[in-house]
PDB file of N, CA and C in Angstrom:
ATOM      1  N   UNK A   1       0.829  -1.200   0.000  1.00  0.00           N
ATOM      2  CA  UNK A   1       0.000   0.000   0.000  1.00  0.00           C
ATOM      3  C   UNK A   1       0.869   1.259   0.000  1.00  0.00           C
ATOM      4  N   UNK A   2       1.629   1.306   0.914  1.00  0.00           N
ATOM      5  CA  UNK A   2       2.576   2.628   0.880  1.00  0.00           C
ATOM      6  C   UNK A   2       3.311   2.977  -0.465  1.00  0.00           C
ATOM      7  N   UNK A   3       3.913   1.762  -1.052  1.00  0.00           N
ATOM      8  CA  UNK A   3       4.371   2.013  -2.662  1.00  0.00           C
ATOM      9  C   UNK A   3       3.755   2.583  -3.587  1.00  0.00           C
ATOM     10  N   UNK A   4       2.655   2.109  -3.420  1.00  0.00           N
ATOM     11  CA  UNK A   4       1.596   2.923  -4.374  1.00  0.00           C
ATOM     12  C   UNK A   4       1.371   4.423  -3.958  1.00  0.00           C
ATOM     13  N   UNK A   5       1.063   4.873  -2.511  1.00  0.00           N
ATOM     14  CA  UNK A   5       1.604   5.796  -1.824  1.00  0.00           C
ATOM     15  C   UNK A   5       2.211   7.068  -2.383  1.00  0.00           C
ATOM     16  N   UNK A   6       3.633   6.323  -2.476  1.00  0.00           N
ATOM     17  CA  UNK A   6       5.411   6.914  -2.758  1.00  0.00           C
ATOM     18  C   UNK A   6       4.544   7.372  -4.054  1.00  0.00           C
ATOM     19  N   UNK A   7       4.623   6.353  -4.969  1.00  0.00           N
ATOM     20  CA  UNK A   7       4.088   6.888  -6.692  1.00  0.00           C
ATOM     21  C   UNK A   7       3.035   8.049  -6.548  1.00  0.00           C
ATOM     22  N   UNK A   8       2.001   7.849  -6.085  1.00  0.00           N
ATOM     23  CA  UNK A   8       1.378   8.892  -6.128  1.00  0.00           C
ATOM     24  C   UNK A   8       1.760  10.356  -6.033  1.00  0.00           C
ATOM     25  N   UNK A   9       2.909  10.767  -5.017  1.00  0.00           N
ATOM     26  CA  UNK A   9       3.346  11.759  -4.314  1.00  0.00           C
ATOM     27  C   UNK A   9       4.814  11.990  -5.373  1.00  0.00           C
ATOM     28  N   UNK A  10       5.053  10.795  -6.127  1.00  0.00           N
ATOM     29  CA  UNK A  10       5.960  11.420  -6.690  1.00  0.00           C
ATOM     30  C   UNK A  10       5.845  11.925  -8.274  1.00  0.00           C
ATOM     31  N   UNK A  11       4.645  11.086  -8.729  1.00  0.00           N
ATOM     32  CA  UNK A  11       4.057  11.271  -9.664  1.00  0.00           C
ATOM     33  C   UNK A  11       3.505  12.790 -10.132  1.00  0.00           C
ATOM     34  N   UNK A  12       3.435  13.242  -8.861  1.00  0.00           N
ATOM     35  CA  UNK A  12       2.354  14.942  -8.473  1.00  0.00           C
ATOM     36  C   UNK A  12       3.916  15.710  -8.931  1.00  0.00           C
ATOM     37  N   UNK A  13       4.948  15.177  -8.642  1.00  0.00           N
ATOM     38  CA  UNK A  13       6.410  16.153  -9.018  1.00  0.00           C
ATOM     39  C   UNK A  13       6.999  15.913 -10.065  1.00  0.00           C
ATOM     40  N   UNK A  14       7.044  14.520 -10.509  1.00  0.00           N
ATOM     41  CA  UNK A  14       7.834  14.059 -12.268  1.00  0.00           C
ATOM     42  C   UNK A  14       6.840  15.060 -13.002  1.00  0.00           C
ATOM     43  N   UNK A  15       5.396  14.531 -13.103  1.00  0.00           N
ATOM     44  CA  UNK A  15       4.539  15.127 -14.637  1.00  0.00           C
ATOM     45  C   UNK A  15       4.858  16.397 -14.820  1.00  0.00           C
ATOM     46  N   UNK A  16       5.060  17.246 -13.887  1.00  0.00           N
ATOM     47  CA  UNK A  16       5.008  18.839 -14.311  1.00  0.00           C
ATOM     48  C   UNK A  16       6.299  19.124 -14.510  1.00  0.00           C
ATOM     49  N   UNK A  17       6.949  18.258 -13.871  1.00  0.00           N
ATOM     50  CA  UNK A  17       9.050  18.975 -13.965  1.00  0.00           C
ATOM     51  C   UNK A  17       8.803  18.198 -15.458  1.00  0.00           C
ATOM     52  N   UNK A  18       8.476  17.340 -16.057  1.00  0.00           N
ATOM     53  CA  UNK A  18       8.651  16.569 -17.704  1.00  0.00           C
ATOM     54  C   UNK A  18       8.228  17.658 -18.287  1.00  0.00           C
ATOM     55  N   UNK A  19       6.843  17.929 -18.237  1.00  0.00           N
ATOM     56  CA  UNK A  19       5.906  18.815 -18.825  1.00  0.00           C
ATOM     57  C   UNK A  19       6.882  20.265 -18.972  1.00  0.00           C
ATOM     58  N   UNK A  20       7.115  21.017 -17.631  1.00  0.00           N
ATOM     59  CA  UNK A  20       8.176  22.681 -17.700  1.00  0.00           C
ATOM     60  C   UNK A  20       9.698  21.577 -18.705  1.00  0.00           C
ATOM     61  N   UNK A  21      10.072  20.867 -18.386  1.00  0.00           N
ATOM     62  CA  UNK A  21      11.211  20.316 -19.139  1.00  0.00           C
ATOM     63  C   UNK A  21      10.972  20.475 -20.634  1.00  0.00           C
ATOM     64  N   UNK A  22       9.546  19.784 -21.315  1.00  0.00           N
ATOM     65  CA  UNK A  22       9.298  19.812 -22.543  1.00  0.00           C
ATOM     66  C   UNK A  22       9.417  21.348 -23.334  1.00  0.00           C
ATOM     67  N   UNK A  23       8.436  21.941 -22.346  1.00  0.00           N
ATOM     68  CA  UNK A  23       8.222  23.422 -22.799  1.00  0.00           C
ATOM     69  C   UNK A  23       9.587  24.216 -23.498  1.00  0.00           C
ATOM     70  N   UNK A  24      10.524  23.776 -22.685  1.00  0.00           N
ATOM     71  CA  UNK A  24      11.965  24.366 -21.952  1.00  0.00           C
ATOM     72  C   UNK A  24      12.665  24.193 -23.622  1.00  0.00           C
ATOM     73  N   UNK A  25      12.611  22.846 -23.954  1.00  0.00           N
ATOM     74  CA  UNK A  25      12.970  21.966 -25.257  1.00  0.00           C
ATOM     75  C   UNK A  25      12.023  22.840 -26.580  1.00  0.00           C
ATOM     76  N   UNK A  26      10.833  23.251 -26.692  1.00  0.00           N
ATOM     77  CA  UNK A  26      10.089  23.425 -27.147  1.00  0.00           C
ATOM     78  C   UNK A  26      10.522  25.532 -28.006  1.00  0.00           C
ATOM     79  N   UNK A  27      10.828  25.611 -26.245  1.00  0.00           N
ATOM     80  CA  UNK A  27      10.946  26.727 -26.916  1.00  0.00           C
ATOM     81  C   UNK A  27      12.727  26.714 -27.370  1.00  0.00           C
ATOM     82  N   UNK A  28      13.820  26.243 -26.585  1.00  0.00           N
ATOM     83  CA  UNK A  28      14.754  26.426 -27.303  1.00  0.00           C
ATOM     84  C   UNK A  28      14.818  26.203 -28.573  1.00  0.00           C
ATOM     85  N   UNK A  29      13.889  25.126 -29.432  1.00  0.00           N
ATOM     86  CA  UNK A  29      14.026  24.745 -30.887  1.00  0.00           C
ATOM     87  C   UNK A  29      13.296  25.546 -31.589  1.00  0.00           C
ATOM     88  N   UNK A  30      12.547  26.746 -31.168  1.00  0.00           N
ATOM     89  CA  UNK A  30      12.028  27.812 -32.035  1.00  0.00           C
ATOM     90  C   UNK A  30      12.730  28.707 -31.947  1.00  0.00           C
ATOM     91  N   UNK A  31      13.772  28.815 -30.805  1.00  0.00           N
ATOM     92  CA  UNK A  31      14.155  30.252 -30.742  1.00  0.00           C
ATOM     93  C   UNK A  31      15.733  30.037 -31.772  1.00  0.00           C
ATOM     94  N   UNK A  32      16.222  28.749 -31.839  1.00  0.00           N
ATOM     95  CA  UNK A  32      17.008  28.111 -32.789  1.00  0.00           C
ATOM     96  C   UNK A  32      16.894  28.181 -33.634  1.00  0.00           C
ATOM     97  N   UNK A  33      15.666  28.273 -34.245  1.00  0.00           N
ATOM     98  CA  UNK A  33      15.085  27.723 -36.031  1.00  0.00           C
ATOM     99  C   UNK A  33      15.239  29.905 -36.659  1.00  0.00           C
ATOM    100  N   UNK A  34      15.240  30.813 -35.404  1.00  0.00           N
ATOM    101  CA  UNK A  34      15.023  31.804 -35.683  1.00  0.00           C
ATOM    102  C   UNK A  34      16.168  32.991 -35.455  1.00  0.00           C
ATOM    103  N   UNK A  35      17.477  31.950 -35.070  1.00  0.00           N
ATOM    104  CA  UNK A  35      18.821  32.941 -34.653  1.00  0.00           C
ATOM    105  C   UNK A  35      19.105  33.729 -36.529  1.00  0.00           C
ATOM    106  N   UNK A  36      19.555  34.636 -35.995  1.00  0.00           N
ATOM    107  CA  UNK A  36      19.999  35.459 -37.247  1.00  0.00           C
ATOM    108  C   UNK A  36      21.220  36.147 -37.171  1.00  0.00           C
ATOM    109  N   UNK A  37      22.509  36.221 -37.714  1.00  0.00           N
ATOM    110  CA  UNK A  37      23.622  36.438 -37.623  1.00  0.00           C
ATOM    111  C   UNK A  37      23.614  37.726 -38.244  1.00  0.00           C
ATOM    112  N   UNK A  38      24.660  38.445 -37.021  1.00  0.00           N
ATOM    113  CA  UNK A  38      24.548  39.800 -37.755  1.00  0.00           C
ATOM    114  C   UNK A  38      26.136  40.049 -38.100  1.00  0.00           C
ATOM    115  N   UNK A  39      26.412  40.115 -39.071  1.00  0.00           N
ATOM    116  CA  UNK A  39      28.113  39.904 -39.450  1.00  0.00           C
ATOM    117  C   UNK A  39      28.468  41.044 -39.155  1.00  0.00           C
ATOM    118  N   UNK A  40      27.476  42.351 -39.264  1.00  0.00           N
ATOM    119  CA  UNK A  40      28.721  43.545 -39.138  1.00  0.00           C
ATOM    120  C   UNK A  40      28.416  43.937 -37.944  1.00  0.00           C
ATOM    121  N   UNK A  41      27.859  42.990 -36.598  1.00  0.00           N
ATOM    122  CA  UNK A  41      27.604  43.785 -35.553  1.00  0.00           C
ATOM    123  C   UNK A  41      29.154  44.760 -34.906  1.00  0.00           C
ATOM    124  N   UNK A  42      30.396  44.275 -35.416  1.00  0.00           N
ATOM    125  CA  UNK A  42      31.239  44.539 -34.574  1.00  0.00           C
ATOM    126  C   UNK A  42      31.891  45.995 -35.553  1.00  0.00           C
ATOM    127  N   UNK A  43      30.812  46.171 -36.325  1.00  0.00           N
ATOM    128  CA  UNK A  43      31.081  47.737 -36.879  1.00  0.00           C
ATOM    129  C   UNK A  43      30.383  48.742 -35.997  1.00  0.00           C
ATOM    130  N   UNK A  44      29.623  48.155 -35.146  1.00  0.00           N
ATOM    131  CA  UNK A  44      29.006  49.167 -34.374  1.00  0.00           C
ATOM    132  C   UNK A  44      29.832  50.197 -33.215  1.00  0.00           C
ATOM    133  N   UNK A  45      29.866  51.757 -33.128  1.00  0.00           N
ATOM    134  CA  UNK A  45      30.679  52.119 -32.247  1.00  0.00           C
ATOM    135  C   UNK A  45      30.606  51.629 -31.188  1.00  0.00           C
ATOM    136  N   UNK A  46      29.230  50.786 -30.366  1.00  0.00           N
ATOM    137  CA  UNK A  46      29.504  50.503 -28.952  1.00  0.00           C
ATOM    138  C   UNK A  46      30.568  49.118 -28.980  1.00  0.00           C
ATOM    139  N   UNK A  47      31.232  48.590 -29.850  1.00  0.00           N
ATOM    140  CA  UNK A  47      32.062  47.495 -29.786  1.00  0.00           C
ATOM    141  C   UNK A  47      33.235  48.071 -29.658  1.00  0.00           C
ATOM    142  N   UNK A  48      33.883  49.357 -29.768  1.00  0.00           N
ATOM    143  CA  UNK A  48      35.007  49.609 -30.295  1.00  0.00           C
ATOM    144  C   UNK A  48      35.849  49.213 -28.947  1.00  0.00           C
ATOM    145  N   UNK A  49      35.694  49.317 -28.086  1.00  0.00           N
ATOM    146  CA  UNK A  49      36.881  48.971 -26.958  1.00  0.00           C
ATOM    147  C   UNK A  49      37.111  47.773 -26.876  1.00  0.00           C
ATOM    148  N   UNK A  50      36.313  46.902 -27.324  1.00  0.00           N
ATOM    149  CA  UNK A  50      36.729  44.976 -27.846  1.00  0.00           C
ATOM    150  C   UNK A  50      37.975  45.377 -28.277  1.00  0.00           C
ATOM    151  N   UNK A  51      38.345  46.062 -29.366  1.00  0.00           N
ATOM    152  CA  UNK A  51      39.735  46.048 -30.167  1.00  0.00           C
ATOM    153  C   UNK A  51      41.026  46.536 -29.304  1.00  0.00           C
ATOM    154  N   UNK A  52      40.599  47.004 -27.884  1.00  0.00           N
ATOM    155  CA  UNK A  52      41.922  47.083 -27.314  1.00  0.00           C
ATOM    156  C   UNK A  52      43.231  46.481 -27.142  1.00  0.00           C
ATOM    157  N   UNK A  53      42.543  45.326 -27.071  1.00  0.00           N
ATOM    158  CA  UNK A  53      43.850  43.832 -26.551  1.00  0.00           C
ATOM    159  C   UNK A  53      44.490  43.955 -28.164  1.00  0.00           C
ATOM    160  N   UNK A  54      43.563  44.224 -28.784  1.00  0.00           N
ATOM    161  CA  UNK A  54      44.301  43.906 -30.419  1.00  0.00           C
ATOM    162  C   UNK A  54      45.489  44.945 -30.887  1.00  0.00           C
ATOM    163  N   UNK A  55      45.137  46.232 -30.411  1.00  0.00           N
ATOM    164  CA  UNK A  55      45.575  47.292 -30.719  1.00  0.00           C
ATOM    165  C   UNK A  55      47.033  47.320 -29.598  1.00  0.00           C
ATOM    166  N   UNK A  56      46.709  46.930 -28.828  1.00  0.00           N
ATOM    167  CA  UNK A  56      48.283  46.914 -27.756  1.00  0.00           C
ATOM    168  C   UNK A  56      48.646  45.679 -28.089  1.00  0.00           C
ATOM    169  N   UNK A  57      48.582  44.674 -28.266  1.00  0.00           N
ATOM    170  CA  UNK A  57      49.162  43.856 -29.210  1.00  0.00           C
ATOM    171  C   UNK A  57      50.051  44.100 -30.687  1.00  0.00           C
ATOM    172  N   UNK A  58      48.971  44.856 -31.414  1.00  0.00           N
ATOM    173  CA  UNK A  58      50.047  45.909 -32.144  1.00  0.00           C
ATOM    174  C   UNK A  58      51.135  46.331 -32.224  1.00  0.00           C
ATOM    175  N   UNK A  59      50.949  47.400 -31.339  1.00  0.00           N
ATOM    176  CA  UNK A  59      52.425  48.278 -30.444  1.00  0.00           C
ATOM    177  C   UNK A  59      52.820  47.014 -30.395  1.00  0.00           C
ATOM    178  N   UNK A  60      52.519  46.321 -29.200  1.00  0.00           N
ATOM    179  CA  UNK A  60      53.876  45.340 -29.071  1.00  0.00           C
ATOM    180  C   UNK A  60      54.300  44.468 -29.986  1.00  0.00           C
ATOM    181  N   UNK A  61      53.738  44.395 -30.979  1.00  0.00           N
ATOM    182  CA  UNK A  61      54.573  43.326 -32.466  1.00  0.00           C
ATOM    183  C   UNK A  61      55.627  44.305 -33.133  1.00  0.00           C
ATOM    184  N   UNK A  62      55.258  45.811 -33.057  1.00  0.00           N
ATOM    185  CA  UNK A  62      56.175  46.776 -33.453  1.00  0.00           C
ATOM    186  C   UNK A  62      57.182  47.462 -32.758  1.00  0.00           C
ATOM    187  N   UNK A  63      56.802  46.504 -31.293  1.00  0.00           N
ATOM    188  CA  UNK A  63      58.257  47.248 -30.285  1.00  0.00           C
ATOM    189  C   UNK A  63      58.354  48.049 -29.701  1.00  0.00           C
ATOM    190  N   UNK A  64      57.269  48.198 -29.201  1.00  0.00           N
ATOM    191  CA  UNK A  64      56.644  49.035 -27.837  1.00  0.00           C
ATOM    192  C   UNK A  64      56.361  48.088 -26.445  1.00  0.00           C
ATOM    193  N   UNK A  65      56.999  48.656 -26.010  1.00  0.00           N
ATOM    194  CA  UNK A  65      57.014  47.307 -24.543  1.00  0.00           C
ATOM    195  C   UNK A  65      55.544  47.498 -23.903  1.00  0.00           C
ATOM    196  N   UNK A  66      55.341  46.237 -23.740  1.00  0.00           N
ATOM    197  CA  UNK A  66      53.979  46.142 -23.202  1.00  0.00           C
ATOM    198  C   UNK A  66      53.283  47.215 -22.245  1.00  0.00           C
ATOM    199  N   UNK A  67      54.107  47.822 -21.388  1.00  0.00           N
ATOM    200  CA  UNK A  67      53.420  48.899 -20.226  1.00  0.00           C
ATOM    201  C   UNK A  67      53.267  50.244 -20.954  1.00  0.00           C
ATOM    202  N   UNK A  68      54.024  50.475 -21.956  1.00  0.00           N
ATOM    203  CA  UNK A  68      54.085  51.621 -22.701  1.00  0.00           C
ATOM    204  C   UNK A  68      52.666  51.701 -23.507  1.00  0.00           C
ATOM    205  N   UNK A  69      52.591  50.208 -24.034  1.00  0.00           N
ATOM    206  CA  UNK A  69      51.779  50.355 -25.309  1.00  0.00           C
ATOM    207  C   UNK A  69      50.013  50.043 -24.423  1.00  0.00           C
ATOM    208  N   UNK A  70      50.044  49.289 -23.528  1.00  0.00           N
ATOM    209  CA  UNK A  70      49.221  49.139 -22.368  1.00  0.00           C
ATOM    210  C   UNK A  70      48.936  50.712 -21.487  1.00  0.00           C
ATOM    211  N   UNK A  71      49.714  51.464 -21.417  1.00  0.00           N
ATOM    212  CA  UNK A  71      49.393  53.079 -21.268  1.00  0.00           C
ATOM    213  C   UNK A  71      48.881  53.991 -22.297  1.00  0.00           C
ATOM    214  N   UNK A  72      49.459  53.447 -23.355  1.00  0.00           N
ATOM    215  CA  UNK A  72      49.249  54.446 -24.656  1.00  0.00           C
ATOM    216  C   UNK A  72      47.542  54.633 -25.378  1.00  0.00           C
ATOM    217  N   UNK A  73      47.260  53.209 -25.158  1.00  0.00           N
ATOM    218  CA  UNK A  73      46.002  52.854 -25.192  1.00  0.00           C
ATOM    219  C   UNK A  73      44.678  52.968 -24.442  1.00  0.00           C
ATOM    220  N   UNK A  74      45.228  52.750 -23.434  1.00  0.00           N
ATOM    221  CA  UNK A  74      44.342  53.154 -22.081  1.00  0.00           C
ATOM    222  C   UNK A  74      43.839  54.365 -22.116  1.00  0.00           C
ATOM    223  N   UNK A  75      45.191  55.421 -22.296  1.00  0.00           N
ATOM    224  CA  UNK A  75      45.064  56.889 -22.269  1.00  0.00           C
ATOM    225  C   UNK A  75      44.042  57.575 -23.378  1.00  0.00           C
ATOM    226  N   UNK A  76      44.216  57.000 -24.509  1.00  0.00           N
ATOM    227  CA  UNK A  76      43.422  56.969 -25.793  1.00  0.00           C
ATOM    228  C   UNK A  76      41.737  56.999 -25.431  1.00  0.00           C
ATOM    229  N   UNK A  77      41.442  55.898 -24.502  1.00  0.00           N
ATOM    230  CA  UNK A  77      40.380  55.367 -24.151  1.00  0.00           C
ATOM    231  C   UNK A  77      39.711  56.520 -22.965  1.00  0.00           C
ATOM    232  N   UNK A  78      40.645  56.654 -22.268  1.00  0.00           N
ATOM    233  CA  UNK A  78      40.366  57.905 -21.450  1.00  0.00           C
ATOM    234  C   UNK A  78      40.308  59.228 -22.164  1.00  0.00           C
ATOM    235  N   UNK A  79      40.578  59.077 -22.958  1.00  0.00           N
ATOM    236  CA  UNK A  79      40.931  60.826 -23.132  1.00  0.00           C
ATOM    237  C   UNK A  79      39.352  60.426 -24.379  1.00  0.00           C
ATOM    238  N   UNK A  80      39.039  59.857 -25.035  1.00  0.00           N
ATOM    239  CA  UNK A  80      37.954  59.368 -25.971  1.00  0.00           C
ATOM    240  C   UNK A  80      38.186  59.867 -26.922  1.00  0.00           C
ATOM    241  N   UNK A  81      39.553  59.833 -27.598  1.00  0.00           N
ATOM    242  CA  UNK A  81      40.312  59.587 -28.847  1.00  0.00           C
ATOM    243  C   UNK A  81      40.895  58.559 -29.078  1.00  0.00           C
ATOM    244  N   UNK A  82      40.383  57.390 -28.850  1.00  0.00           N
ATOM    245  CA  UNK A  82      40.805  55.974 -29.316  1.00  0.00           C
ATOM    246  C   UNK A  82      39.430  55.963 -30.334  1.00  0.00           C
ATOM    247  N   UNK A  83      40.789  55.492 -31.339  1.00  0.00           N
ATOM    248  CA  UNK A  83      39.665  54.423 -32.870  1.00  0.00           C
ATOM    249  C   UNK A  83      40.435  53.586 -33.426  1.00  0.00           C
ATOM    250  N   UNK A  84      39.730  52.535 -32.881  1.00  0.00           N
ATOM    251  CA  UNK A  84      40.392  50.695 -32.991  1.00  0.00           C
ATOM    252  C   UNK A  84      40.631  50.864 -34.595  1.00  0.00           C
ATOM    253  N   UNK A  85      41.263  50.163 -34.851  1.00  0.00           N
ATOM    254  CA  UNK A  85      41.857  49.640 -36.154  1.00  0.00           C
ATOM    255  C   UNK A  85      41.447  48.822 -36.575  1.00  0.00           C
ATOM    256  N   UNK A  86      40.433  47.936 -35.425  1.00  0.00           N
ATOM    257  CA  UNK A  86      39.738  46.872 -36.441  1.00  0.00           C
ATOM    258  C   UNK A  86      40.123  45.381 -37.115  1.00  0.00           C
ATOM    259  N   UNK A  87      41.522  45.773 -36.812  1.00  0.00           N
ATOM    260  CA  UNK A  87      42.224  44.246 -37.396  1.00  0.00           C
ATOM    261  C   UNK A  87      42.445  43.166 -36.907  1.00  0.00           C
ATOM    262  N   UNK A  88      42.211  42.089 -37.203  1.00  0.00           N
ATOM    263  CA  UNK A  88      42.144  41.321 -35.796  1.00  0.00           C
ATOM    264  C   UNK A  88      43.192  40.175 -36.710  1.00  0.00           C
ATOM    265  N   UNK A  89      44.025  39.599 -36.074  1.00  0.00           N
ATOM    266  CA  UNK A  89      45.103  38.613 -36.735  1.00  0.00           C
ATOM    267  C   UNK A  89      45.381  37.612 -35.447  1.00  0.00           C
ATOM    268  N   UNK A  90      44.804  37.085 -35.047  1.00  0.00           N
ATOM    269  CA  UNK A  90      44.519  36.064 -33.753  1.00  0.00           C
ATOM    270  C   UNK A  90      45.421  34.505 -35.043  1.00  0.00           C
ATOM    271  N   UNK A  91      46.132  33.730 -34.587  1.00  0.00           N
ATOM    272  CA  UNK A  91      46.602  32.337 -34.983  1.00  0.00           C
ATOM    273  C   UNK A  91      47.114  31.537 -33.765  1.00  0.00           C
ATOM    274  N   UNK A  92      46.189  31.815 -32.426  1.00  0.00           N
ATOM    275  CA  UNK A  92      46.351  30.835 -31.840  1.00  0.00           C
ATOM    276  C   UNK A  92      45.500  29.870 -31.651  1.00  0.00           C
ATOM    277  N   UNK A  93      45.276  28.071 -31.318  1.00  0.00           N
ATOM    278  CA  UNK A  93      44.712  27.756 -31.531  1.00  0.00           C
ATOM    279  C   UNK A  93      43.075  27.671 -30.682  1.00  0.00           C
ATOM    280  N   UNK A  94      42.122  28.070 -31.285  1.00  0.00           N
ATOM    281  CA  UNK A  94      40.562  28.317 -31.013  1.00  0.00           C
ATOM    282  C   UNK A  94      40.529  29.861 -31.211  1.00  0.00           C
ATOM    283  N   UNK A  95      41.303  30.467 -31.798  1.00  0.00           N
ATOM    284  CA  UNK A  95      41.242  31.755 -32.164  1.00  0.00           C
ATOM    285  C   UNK A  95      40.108  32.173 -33.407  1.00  0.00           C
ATOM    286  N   UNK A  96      40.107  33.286 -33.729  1.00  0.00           N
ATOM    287  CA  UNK A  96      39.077  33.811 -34.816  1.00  0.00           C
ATOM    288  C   UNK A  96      39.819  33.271 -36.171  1.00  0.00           C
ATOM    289  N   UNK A  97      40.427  33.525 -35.986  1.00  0.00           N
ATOM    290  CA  UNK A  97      41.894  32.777 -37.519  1.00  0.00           C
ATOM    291  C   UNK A  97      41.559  31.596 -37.396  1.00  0.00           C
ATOM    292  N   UNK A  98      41.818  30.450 -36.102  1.00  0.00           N
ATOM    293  CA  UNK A  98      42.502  29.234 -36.465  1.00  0.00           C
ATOM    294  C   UNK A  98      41.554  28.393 -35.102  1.00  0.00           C
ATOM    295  N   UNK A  99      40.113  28.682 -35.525  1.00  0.00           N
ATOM    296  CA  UNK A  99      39.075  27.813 -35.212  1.00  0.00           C
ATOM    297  C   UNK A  99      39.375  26.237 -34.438  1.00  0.00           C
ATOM    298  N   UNK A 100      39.776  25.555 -36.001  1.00  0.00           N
ATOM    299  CA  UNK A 100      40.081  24.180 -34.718  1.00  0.00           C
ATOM    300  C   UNK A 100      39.438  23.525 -34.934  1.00  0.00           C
ATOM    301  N   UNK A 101      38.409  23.581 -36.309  1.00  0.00           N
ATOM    302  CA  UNK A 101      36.892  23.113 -35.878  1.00  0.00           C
ATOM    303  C   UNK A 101      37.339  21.614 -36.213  1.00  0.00           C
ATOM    304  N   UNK A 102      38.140  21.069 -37.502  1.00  0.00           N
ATOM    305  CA  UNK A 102      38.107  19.837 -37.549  1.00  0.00           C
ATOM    306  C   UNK A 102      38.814  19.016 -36.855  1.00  0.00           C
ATOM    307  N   UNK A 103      39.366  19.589 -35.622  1.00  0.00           N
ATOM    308  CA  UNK A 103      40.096  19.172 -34.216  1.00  0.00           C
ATOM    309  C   UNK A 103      38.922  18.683 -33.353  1.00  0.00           C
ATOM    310  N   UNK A 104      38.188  19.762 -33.632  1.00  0.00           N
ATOM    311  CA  UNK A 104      37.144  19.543 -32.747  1.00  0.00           C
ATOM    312  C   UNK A 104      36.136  18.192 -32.973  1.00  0.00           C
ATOM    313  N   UNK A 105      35.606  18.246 -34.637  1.00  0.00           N
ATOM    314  CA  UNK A 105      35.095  17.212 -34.784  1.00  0.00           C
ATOM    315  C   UNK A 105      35.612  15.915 -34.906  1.00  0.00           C
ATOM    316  N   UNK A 106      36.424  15.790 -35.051  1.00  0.00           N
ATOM    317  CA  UNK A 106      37.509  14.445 -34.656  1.00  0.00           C
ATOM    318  C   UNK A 106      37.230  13.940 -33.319  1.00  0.00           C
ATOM    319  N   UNK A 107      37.697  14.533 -32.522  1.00  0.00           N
ATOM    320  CA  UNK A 107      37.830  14.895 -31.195  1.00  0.00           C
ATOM    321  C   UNK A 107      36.520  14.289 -30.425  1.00  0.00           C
ATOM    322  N   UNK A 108      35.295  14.713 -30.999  1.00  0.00           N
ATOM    323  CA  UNK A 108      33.449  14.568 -30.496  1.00  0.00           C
ATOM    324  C   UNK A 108      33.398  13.274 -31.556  1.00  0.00           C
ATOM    325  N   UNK A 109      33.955  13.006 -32.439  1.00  0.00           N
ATOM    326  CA  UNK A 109      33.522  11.309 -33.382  1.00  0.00           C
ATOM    327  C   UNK A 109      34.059  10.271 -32.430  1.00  0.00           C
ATOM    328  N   UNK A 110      35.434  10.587 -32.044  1.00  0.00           N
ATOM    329  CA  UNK A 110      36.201   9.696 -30.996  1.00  0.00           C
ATOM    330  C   UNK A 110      35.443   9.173 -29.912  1.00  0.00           C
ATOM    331  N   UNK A 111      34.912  10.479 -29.466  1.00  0.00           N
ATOM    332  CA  UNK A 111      33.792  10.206 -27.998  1.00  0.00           C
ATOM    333  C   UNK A 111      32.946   9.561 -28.133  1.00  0.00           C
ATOM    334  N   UNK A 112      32.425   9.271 -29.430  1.00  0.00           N
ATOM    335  CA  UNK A 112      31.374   8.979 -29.653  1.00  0.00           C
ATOM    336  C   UNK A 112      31.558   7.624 -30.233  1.00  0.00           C
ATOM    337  N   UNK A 113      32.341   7.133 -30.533  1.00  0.00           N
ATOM    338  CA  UNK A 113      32.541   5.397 -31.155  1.00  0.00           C
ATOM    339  C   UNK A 113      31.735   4.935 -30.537  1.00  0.00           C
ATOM    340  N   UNK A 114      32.461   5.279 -29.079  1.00  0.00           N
ATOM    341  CA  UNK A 114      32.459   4.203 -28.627  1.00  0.00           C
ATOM    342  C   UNK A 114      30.984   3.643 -28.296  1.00  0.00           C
ATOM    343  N   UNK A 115      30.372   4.625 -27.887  1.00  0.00           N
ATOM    344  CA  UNK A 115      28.881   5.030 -28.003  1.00  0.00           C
ATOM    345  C   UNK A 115      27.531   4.277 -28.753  1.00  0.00           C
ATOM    346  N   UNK A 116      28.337   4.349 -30.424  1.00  0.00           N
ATOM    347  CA  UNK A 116      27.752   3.546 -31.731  1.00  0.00           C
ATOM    348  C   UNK A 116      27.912   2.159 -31.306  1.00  0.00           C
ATOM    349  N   UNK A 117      29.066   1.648 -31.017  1.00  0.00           N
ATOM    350  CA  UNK A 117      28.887   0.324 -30.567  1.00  0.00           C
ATOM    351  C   UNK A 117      27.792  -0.389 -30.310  1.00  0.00           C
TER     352      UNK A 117
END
């Protein structure tokens, strides 16, 4: 008698956590079917201080020691005469350059053999 009990009382908590779970599923796959990429968001002026790290990176590929070129920039930013350059040359690996992706999918097939089995 009590087993039947337990089910009852737990039954009152699975259906609705499945049910908010489904919803949950339901809406992530519409809000998925409806993402839209905006390629030039990072032309927008409120992005421009993203390009900092890039821009003192700069200086320092051209030989400005890091605290110099890490001041030079800053100051730019403070004073609100900084305008990023925009260039971005990242080649490390998972970078904007050098993704990784077929590292990656290698990597998730492996995991997954074993899985198919």
């Amino acid at each position: 008698m009590g087993y039947h009990r337990d089910l009852q009382l737990l039954k009152d908590i699975t259906f609705p956590a499945i049910e908010e779970m489904n919803e949950c599923i339901l809406m992530c796959d519409f809000m998925l079917q409806h993402i839209r990429i905006n390629d030039n968001i990072l032309n927008d002026k409120r992005y421009d201080y993203l390009f900092t790290v890039e821009d003192v990176n700069r200086l320092v590929l051209n030989g400005t020691p890091f605290r110099d070129a890490y001041k030079e920039i800053g100051h730019q930013v403070q004073e609100g005469t900084y305008k990023p350059t925009r260039e971005v040359h990242h080649t490390h690996e998972g970078s904007i350059g050098n993704l990784c992706t077929d590292n990656i999918r290698d990597k998730m097939l492996r995991a997954l053999y074993p899985l198919a089995k």
